[in-house]
Protein backbone atom coordinates (compact mmCIF):
# COMPACT_ATOMS: atom_id res chain seq x y z
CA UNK A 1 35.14 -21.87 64.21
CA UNK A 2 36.09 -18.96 62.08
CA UNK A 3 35.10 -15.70 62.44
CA UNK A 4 35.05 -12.87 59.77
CA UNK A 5 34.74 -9.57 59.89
CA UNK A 6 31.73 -7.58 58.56
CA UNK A 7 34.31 -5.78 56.34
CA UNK A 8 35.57 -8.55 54.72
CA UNK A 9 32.40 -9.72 54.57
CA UNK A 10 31.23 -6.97 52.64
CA UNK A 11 34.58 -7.00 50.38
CA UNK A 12 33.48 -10.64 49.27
CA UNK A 13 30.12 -9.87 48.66
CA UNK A 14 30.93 -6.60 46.67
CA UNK A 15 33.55 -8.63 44.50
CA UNK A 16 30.88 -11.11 43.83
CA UNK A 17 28.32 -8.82 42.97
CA UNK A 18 30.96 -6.82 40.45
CA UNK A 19 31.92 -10.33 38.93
CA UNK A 20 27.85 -11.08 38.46
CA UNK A 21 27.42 -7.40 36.78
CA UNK A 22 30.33 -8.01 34.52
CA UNK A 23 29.57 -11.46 33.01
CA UNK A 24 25.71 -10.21 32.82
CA UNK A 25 27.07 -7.34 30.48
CA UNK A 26 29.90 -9.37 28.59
CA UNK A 27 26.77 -12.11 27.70
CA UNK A 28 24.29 -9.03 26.49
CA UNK A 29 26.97 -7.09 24.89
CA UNK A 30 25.81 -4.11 26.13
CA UNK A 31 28.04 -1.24 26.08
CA UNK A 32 24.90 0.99 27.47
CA UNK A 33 24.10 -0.95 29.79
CA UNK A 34 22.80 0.52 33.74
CA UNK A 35 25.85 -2.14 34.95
CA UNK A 36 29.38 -1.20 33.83
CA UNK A 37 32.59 -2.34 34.72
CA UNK A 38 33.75 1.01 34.77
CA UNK A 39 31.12 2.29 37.67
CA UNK A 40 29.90 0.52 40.14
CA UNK A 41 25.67 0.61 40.56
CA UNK A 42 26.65 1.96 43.90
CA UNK A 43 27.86 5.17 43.14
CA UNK A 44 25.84 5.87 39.95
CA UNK A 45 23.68 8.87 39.76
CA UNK A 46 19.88 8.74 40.35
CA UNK A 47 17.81 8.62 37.37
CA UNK A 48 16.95 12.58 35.96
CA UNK A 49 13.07 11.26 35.18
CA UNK A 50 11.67 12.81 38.46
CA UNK A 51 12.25 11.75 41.94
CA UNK A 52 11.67 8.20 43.09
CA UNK A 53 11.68 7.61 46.65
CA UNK A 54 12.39 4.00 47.92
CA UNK A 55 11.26 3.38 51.68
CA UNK A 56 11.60 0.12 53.19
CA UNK A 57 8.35 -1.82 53.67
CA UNK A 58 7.81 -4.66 56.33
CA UNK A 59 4.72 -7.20 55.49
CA UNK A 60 4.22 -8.67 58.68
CA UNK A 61 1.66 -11.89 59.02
CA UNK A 62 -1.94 -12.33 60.94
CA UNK A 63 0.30 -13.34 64.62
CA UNK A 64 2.05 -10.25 64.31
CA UNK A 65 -1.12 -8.34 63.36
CA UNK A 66 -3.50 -9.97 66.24
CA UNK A 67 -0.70 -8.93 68.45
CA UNK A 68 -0.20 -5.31 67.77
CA UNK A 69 -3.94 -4.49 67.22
CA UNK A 70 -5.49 -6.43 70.05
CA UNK A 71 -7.83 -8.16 68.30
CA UNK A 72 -8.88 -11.61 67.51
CA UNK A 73 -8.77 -13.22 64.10
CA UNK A 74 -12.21 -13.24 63.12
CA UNK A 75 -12.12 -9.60 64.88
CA UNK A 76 -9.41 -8.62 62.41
CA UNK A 77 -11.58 -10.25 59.08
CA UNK A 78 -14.86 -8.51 59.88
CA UNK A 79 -13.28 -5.28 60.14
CA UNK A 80 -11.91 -5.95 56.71
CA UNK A 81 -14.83 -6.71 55.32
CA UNK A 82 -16.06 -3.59 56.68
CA UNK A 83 -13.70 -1.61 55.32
CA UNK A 84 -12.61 -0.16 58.87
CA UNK A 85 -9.55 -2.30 58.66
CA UNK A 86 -6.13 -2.30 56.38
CA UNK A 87 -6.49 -5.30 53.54
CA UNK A 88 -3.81 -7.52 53.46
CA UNK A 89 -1.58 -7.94 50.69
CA UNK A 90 -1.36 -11.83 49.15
CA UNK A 91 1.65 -13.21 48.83
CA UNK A 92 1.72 -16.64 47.11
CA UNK A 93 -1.22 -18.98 47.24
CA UNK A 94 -3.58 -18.28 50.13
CA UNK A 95 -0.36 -16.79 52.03
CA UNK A 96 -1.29 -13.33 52.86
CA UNK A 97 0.66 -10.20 54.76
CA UNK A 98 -0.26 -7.13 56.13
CA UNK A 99 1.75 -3.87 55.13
CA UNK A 100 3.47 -2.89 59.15
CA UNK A 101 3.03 1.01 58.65
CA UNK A 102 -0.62 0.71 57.77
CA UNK A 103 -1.27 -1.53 60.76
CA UNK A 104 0.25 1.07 63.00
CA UNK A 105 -1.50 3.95 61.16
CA UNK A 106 -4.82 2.17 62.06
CA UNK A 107 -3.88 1.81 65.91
CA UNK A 108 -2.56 5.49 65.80
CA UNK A 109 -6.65 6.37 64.18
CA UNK A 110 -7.83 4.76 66.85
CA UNK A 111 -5.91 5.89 69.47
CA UNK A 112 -6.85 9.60 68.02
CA UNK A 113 -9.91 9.01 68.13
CA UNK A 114 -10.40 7.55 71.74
CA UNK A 115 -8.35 10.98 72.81
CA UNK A 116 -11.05 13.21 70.76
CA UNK A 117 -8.14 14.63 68.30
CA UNK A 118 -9.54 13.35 65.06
């Protein structure tokens, strides 16, 4: 069994990405294009129209949700129906996800208010 290095792992998947940019801008003939052979997307500048922040969100699914909150399923429905819950977010069909940091901001209301803080 072969085993590679994360490096060289990386190097591969870099070239393969700069090959993909490269035929994408040869086909649109697009000298102005984001992509350019010239520089990389990773080390091109942020975009001057105001700031954009990117954070990393985690959709986690109703186990994962009835096991951080505590509660039941049908627990976890009413309170969205009464608004006293976070709404999940549908995904494809009648697949459906909650967002993880709104989850945990609802256990950290309700720890809050337990304590007498809020």
């Amino acid at each position: 069994m072969k085993t590679f290095s994360s490096e060289k792992v990386f190097d591969s998947a870099f070239s393969v990405w700069k090959m993909h940019f490269r035929t994408q801008q040869f086909r649109t003939g697009s000298e102005t294009s984001m992509h350019t052979t010239q520089e990389p997307f990773r080390s091109q500048a942020a975009p001057k129209s105001g700031t954009v922040e990117i954070k990393p969100v985690r959709l986690i699914r109703l186990p994962e949700v009835m096991r951080q909150s505590g509660h039941a399923r049908s627990s976890i429905y009413d309170g969205i129906r009464d608004g006293t819950f976070p709404k999940p977010v549908p995904l494809c069909g009648r697949s459906v996800a909650w967002v993880e940091s709104e989850v945990q901001q609802w256990i950290a209301e309700r720890i809050a208010a337990s304590r007498g803080v809020a």
